[in-house]
Protein backbone atom coordinates (compact mmCIF):
# COMPACT_ATOMS: atom_id res chain seq x y z
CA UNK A 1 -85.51 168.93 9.06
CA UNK A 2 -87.16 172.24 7.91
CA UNK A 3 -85.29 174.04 11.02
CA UNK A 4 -81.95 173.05 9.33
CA UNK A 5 -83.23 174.16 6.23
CA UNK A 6 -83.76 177.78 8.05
CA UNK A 7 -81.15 178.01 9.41
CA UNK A 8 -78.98 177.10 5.67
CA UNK A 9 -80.96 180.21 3.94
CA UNK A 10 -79.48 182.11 7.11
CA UNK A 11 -76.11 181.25 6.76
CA UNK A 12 -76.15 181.72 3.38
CA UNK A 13 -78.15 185.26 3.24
CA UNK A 14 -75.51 186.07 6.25
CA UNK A 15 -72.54 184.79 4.72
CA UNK A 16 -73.53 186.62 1.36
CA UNK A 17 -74.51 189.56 3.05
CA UNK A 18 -71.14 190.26 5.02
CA UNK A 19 -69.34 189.38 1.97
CA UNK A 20 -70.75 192.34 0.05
CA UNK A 21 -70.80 194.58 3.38
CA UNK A 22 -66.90 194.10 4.04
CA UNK A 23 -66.46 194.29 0.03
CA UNK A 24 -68.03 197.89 -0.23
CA UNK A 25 -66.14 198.78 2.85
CA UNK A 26 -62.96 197.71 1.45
CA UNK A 27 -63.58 199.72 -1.80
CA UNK A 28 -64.50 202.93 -0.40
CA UNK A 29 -62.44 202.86 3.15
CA UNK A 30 -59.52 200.97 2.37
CA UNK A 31 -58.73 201.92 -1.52
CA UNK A 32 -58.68 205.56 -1.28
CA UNK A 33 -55.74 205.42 1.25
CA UNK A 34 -54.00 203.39 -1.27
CA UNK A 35 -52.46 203.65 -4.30
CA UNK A 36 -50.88 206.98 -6.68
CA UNK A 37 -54.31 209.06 -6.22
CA UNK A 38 -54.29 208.08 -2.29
CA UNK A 39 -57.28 210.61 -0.49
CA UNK A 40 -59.37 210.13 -3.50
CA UNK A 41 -63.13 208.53 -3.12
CA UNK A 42 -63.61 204.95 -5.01
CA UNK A 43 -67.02 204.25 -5.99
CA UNK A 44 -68.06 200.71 -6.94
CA UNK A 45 -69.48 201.68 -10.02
CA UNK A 46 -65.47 203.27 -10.59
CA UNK A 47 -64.21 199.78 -8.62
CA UNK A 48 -66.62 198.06 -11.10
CA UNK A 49 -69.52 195.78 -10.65
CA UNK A 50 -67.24 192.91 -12.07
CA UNK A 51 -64.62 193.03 -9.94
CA UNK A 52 -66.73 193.69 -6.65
CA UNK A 53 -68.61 190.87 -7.62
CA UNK A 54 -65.42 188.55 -7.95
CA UNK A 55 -63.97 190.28 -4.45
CA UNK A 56 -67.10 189.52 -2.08
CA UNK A 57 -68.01 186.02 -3.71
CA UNK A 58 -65.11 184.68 -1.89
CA UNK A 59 -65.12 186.73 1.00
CA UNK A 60 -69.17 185.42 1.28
CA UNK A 61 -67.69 182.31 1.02
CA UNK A 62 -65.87 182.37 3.52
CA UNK A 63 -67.96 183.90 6.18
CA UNK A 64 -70.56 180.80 5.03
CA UNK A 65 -67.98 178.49 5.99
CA UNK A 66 -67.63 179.80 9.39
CA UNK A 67 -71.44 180.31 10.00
CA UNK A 68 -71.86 176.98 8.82
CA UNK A 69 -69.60 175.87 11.54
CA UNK A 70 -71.14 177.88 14.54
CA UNK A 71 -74.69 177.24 13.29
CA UNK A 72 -74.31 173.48 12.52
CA UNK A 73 -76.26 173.59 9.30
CA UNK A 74 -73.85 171.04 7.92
CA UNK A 75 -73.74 172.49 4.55
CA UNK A 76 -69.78 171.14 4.45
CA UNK A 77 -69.49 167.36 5.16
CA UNK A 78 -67.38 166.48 7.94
């Protein structure tokens, strides 16, 4: 029992973790080639801490519900 209970906290620290690592990518990769002011740098404090909250929430989300899968922490019912 306390294995599975590891291995939750890691899928959720993981999940969590890649959703704010692809979110920050996203904001200052990806959104400077976009847009009228394309080539310009977007910080998150510019992005705001707001909206980069509501972007990698559901990206974390999402890479829980994978890692969930893979690790079989059954966090999801079947």
């Amino acid at each position: 029992m306390k294995s599975r209970r590891t291995r939750r906290i890691i899928v959720w620290l993981a999940g969590m973790g890649l959703g704010v690592l692809i979110t920050s990518l996203i904001v200052t990769l990806v959104l400077p080639w976009m847009g009228p002011q394309a080539g310009n740098p977007i910080s998150i404090q510019k992005y705001g801490y707001q909206y980069f909250f509501w972007t990698a929430l559901p990206l974390g989300l999402m890479f829980v519900t994978w890692l969930d899968y893979f690790m079989k922490t059954e966090i999801l019912p079947k």
